[in-house]
Protein backbone atom coordinates (compact mmCIF):
# COMPACT_ATOMS: atom_id res chain seq x y z
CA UNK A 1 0.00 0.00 0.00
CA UNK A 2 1.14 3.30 -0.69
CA UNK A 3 0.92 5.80 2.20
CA UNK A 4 2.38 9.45 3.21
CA UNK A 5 4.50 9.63 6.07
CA UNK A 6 5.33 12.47 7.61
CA UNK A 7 8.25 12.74 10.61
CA UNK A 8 7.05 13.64 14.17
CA UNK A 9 7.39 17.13 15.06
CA UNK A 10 9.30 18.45 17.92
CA UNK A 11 9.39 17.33 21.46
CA UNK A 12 8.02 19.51 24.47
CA UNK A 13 11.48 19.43 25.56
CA UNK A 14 13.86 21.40 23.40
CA UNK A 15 17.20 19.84 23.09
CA UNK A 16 20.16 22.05 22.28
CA UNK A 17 20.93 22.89 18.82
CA UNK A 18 25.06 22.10 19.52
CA UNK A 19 26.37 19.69 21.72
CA UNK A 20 29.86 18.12 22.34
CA UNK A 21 29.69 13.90 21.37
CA UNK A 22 32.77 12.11 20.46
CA UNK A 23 35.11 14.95 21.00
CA UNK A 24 33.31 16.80 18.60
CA UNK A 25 31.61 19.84 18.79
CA UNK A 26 28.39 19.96 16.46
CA UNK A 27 24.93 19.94 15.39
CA UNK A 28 22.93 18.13 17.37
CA UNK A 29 21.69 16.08 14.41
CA UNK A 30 19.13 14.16 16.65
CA UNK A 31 17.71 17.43 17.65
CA UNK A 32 17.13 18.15 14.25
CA UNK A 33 13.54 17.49 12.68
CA UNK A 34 13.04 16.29 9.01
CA UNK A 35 10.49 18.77 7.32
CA UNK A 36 9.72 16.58 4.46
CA UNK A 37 6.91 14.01 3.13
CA UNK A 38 7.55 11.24 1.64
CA UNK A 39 5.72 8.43 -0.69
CA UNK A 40 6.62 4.98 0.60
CA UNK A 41 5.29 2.03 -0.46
CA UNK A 42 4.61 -1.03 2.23
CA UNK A 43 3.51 -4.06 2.25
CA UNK A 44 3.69 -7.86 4.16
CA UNK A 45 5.39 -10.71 3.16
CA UNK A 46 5.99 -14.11 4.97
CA UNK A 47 9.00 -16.29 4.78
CA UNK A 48 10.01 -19.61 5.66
CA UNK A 49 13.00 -19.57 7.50
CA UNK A 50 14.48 -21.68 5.25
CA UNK A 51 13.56 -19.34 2.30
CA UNK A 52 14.97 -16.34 4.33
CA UNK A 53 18.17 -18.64 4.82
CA UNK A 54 18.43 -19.06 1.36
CA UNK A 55 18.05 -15.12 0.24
CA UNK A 56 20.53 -14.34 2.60
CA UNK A 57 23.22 -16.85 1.09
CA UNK A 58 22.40 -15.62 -2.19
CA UNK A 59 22.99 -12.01 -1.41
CA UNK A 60 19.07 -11.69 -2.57
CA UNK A 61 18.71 -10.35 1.67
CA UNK A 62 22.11 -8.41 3.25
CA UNK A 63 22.35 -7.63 6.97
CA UNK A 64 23.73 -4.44 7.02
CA UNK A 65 26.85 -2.98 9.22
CA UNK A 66 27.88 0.10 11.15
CA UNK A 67 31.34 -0.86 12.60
CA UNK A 68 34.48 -0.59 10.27
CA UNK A 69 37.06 -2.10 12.28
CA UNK A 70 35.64 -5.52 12.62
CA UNK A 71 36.67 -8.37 10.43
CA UNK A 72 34.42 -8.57 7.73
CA UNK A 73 32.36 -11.81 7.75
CA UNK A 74 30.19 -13.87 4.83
CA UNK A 75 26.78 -12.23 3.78
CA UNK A 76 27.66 -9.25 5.91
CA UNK A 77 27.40 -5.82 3.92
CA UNK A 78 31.02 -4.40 4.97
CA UNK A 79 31.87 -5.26 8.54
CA UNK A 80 29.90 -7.21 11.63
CA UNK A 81 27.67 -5.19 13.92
CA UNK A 82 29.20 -4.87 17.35
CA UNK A 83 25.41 -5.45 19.16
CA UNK A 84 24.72 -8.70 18.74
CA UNK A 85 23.02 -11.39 20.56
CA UNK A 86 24.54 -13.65 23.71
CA UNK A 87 24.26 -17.42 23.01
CA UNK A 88 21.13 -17.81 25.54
CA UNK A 89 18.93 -15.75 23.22
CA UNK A 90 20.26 -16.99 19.84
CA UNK A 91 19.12 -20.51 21.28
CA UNK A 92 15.61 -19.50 22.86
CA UNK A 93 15.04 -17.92 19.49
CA UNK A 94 15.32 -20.98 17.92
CA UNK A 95 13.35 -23.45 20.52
CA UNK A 96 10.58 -20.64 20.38
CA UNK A 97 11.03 -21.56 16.45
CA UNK A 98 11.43 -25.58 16.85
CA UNK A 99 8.69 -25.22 19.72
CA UNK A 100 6.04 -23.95 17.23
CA UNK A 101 5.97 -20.15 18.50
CA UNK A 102 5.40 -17.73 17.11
CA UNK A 103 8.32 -14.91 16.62
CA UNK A 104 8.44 -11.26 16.30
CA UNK A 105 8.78 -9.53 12.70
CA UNK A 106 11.40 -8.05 10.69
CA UNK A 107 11.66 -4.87 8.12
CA UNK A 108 13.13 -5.05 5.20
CA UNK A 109 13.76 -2.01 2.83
CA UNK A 110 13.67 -2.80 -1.18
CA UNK A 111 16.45 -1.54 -2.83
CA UNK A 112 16.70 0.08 -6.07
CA UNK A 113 18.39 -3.27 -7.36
CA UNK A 114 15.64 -5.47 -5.64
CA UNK A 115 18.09 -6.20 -2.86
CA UNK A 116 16.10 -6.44 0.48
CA UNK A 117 18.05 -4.40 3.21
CA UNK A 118 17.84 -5.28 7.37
CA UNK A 119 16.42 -2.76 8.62
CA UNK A 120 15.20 -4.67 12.25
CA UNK A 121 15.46 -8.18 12.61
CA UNK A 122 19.30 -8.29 12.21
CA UNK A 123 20.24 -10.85 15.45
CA UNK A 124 17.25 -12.65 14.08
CA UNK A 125 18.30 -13.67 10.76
CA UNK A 126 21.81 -13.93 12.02
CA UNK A 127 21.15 -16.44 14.29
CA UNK A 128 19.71 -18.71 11.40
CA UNK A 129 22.28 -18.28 9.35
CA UNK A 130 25.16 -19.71 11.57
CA UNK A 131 22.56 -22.47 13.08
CA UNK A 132 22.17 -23.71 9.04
CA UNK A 133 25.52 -23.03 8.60
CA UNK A 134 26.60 -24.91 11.67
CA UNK A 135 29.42 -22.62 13.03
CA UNK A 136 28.96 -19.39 14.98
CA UNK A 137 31.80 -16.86 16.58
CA UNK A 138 34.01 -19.51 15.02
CA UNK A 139 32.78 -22.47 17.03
CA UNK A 140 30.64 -25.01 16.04
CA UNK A 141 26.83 -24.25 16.78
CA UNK A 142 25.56 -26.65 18.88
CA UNK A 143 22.19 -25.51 20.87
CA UNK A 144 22.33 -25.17 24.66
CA UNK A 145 19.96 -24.37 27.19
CA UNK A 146 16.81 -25.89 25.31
CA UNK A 147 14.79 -28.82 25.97
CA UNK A 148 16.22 -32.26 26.27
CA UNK A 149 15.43 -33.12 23.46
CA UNK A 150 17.34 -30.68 21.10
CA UNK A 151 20.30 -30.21 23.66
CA UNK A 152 23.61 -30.53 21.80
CA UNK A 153 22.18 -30.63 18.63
CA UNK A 154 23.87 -28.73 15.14
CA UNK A 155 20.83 -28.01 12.27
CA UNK A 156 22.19 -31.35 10.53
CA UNK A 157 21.62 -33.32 13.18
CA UNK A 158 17.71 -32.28 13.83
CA UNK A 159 15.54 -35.38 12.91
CA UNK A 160 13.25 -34.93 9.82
CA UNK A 161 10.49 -33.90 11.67
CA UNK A 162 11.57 -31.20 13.36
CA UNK A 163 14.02 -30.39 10.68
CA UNK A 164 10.77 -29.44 8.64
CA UNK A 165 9.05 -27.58 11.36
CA UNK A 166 11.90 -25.37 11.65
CA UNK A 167 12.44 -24.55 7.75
CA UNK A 168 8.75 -24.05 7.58
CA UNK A 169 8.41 -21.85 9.91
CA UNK A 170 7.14 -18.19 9.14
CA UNK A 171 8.75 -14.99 9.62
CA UNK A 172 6.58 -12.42 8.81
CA UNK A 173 8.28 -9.51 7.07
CA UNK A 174 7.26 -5.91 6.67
CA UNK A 175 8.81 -4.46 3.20
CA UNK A 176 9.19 -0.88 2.34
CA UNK A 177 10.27 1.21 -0.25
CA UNK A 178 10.15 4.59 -0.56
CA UNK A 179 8.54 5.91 -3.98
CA UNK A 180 9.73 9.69 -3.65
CA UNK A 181 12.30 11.05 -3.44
CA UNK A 182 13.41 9.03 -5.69
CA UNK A 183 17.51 9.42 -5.15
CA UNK A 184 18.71 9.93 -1.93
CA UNK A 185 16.86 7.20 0.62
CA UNK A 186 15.60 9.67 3.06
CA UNK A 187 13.13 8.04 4.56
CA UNK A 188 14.54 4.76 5.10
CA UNK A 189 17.11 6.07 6.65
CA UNK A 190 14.63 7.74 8.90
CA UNK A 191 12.88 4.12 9.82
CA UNK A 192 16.43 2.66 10.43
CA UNK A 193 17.03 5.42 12.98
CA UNK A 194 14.07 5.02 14.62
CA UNK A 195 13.78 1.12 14.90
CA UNK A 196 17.35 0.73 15.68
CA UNK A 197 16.91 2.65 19.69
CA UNK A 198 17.76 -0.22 22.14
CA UNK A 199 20.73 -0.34 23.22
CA UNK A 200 23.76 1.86 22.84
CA UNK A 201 21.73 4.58 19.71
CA UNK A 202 23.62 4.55 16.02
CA UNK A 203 25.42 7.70 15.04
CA UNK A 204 24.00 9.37 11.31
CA UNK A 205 27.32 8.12 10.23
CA UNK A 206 26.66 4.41 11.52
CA UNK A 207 23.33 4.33 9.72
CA UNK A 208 24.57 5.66 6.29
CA UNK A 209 27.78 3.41 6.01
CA UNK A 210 24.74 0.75 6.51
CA UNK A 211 22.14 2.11 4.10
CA UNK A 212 24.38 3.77 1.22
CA UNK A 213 27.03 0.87 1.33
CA UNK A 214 29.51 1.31 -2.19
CA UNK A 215 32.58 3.11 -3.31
CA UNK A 216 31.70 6.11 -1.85
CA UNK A 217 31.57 4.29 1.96
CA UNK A 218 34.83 2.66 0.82
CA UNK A 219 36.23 6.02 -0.33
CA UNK A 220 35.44 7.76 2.86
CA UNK A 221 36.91 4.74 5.12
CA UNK A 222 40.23 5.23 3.08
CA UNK A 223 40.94 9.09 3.29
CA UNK A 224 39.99 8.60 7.03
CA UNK A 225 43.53 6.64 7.17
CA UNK A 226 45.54 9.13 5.68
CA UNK A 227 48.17 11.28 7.67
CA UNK A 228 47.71 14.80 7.21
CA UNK A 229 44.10 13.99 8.19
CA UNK A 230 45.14 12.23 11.06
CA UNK A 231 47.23 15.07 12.34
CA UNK A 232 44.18 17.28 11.76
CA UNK A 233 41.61 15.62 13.66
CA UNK A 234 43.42 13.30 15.73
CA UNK A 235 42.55 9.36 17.05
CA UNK A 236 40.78 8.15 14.93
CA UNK A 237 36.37 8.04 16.22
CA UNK A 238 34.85 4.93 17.19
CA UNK A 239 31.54 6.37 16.37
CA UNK A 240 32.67 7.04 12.71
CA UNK A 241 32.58 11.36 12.92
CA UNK A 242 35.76 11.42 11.57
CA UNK A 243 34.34 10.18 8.37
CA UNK A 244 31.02 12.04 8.42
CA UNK A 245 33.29 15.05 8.98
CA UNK A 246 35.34 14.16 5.51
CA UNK A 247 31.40 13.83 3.93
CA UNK A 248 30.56 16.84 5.54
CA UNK A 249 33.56 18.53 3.50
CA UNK A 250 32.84 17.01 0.16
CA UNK A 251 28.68 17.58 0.09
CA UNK A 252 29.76 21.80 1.42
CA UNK A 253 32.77 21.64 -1.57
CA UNK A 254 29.95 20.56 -4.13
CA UNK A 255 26.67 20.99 -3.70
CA UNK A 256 26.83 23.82 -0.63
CA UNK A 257 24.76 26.30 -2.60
CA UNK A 258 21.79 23.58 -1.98
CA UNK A 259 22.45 23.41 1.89
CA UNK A 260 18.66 22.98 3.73
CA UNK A 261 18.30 22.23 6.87
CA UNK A 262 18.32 19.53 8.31
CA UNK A 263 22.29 18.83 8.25
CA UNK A 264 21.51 14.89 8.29
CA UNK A 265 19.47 14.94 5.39
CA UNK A 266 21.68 17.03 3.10
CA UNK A 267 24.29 14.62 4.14
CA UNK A 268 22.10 11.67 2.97
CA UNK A 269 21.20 13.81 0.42
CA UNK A 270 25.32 13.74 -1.21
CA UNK A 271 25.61 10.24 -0.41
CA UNK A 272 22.85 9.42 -2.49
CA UNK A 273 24.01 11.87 -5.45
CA UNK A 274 27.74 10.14 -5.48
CA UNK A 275 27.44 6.79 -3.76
CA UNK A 276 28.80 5.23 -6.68
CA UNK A 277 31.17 7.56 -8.15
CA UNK A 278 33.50 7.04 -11.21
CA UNK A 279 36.76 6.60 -11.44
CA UNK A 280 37.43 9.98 -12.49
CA UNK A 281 34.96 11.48 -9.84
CA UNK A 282 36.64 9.36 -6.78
CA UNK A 283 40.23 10.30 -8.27
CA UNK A 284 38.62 14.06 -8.29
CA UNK A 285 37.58 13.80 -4.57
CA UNK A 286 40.40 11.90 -3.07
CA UNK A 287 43.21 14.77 -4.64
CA UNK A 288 41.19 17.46 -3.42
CA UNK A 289 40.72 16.13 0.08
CA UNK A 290 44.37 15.07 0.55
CA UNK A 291 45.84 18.44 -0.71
CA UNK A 292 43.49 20.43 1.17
CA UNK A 293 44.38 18.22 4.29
CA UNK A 294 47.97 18.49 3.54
CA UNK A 295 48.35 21.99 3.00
CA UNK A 296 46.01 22.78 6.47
CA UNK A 297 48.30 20.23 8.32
CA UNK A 298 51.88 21.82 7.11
CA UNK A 299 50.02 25.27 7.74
CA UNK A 300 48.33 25.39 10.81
CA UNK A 301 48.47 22.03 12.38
CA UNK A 302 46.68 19.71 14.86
CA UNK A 303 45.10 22.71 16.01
CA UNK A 304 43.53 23.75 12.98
CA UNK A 305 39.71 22.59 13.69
CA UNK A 306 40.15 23.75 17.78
CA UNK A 307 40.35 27.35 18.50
CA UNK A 308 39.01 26.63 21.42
CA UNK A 309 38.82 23.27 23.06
CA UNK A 310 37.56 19.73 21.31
CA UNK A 311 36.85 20.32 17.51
CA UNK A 312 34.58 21.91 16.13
CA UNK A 313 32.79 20.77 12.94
CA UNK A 314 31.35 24.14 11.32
CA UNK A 315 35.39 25.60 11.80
CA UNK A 316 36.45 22.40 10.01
CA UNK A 317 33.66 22.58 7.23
CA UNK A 318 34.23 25.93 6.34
CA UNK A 319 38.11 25.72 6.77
CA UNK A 320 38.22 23.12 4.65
CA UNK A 321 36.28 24.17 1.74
CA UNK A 322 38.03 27.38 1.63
CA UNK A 323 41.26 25.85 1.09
CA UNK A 324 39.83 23.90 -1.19
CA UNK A 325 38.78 26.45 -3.40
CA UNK A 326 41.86 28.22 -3.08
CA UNK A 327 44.04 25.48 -4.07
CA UNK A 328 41.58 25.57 -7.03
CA UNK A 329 43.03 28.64 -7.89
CA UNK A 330 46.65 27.58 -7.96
CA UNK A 331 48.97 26.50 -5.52
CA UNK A 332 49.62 28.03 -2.17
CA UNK A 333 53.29 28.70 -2.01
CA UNK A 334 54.01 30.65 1.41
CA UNK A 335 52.10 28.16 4.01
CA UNK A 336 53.31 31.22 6.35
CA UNK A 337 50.61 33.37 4.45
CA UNK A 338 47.81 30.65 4.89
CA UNK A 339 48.41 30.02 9.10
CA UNK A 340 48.07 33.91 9.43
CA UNK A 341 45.03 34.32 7.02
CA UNK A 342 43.48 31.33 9.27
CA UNK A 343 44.24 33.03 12.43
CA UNK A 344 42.70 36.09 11.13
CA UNK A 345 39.72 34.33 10.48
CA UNK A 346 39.33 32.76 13.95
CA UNK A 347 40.06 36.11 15.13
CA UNK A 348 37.22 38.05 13.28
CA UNK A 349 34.24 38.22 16.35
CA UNK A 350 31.04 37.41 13.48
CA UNK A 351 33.26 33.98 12.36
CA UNK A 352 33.58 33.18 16.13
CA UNK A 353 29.40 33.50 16.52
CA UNK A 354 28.63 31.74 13.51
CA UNK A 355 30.51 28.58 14.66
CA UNK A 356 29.53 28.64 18.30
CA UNK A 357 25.99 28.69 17.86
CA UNK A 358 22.93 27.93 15.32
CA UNK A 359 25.87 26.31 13.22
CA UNK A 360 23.17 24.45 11.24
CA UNK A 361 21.04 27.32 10.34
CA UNK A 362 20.79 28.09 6.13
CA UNK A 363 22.21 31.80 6.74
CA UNK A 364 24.60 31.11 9.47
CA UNK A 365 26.04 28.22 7.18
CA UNK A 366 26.44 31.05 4.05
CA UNK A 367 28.20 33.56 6.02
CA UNK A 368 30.55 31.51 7.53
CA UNK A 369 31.63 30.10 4.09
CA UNK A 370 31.54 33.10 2.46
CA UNK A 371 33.67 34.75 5.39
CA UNK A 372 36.33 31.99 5.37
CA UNK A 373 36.28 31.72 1.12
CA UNK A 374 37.19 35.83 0.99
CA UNK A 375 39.77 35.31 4.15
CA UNK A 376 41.30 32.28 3.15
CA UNK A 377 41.65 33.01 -0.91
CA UNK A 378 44.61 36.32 0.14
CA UNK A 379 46.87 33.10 1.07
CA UNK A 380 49.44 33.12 -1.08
């Protein structure tokens, strides 16, 4: 069925429009309320689990991922989720299954390429796929903690009967796509923020190196690595805003004059626009980003995105960009006359403002680019 859905509006309690996560100092992105509509078609679908099994090993299903420095495992989308299920309730799942019970749902979101995406139901379907496959964590899967009956026992070893019972069994799946717009995933990235609250909350960055998975994701996970960067922002984040930062930079750098609140979806909005970019475009982005990085780092330093205290992400977007466009212009060949056109700029009181405060706002975000493009471009 196809249906409007419109996001909730915003809570009694207002949250602050900056706050300080992950050393970072930012929008508060979950603060932030999406002002759109969107056309998304739903509907049911049930699944045998041994059908579900099946998809998965076929690629036709992919769990998706939010952790990069996990070893990456089979039928995984990039790397294994760090949340995942203890032994007791991967084998209660399956006696409720063997038992006859009935089990909770899943989402799925439909792909552009028919692919069926996890959205919630991820431990679920994980859980079946090492009991078929027979190994799990590395160590054979034998059930524990079930009846007598089933105690010890590895999928191969389940007697006919109950062998069929448990590939017969239905999982009842709820499957969504969204209709409009057409490019850029929006909304589904709004469901898999919203079903994916127990627990320790994904970060925006989390949910898009799950939901726009490609070259881009791969792109952004390999600058991250690189030393001039490294120097500029420091240890690397275990929450992945080191990356959305370098995102941040590249959707500013090239589509900036379309900049709407709110900053999550005109993130989502880039990633949808380039997550699959050429070989020219990716060789395009990766030069720019390292020469901007490298000139900022010889320059300026590990102290380039924190005039003041932890870093802060509309100094770095705006830095960033207008060395970028600089270099654009021809190279800088006095890094002496870039650190003291930067410190002018942190010095100038209207900069300091617009980066302390309503950093996501559509005319604070123009006048601190434009103020750091006209500082920035008298570096010689």
């Amino acid at each position: 069925m196809a249906q409007q859905v419109q996001p909730e509006g915003p809570a009694a309690d207002v949250e602050p429009e900056v706050v300080e996560e992950d050393g970072v100092f930012d929008v508060n992105e979950t603060a932030e309320v999406q002002p759109y509509q969107y056309a998304i078609t739903s509907f049911g679908a049930d699944f045998p689990v041994d059908g579900l099994v099946a998809r998965m090993d076929r690629g036709d299903i992919v769990v998706p991922s939010f952790d990069p420095e996990m070893a990456p495992i089979p039928n995984v989308v990039g790397f294994q989720r760090r949340f995942v299920w203890t032994r007791t309730q991967m084998d209660k799942f399956l006696e409720s299954l063997l038992l006859g019970l009935p089990v909770p749902g899943i989402f799925l979101a439909n792909q552009p390429n028919n692919v069926l995406l996890v959205l919630d139901g991820q431990q679920r379907l994980g859980t079946l796929r090492d009991f078929y496959k027979g190994v799990t964590r590395g160590r054979e899967y034998r059930l524990e903690g079930v009846q007598a009956e089933w105690h010890g026992l590895r999928y191969a070893d389940l007697d006919p009967e109950d062998r069929r019972r448990l590939d017969n069994s239905i999982i009842h799946a709820t499957i969504v796509r969204q209709d409009e717009p057409t490019n850029d995933q929006s909304s589904i990235y709004l469901i898999f923020e919203r079903l994916n609250t127990g627990g320790t909350a994904l970060q925006p960055q989390e949910i898009r190196v799950a939901l726009f998975r490609g070259p881009l994701v791969d792109l952004l996970r390999e600058l991250n690595q690189d030393g001039p960067w490294r120097v500029l922002y420091g240890p690397q984040s275990k929450r992945l805003k080191d990356q959305e930062l370098i995102l941040r930079f590249f959707a500013f750098l090239y589509i900036g004059g379309e900049y709407a609140r709110p900053m999550k979806e005109f993130l989502n909005k880039f990633m949808g626009m380039y997550r699959n970019p050429d070989d020219s475009t990716r060789n395009e982005f990766a030069g720019i980003f390292r020469a901007t990085c490298l000139a900022l780092a010889d320059a300026v330093g590990d102290q380039a995105f924190r005039p003041v205290g932890p870093i802060n992400a509309a100094v770095a977007d705006s830095i960033m960009v207008a060395v970028a466009r600089r270099l654009a212009a021809g190279p800088i060949r006095d890094l002496a006359t870039l650190k003291g056109q930067y410190q002018r700029l942190i010095k100038l009181k209207q900069y300091r403002e617009l980066v302390d405060s309503s950093t996501a706002q559509e005319d604070a975000v123009r006048e601190r680019f434009r103020l750091a493009r006209e500082v920035i471009a008298a570096a010689k």
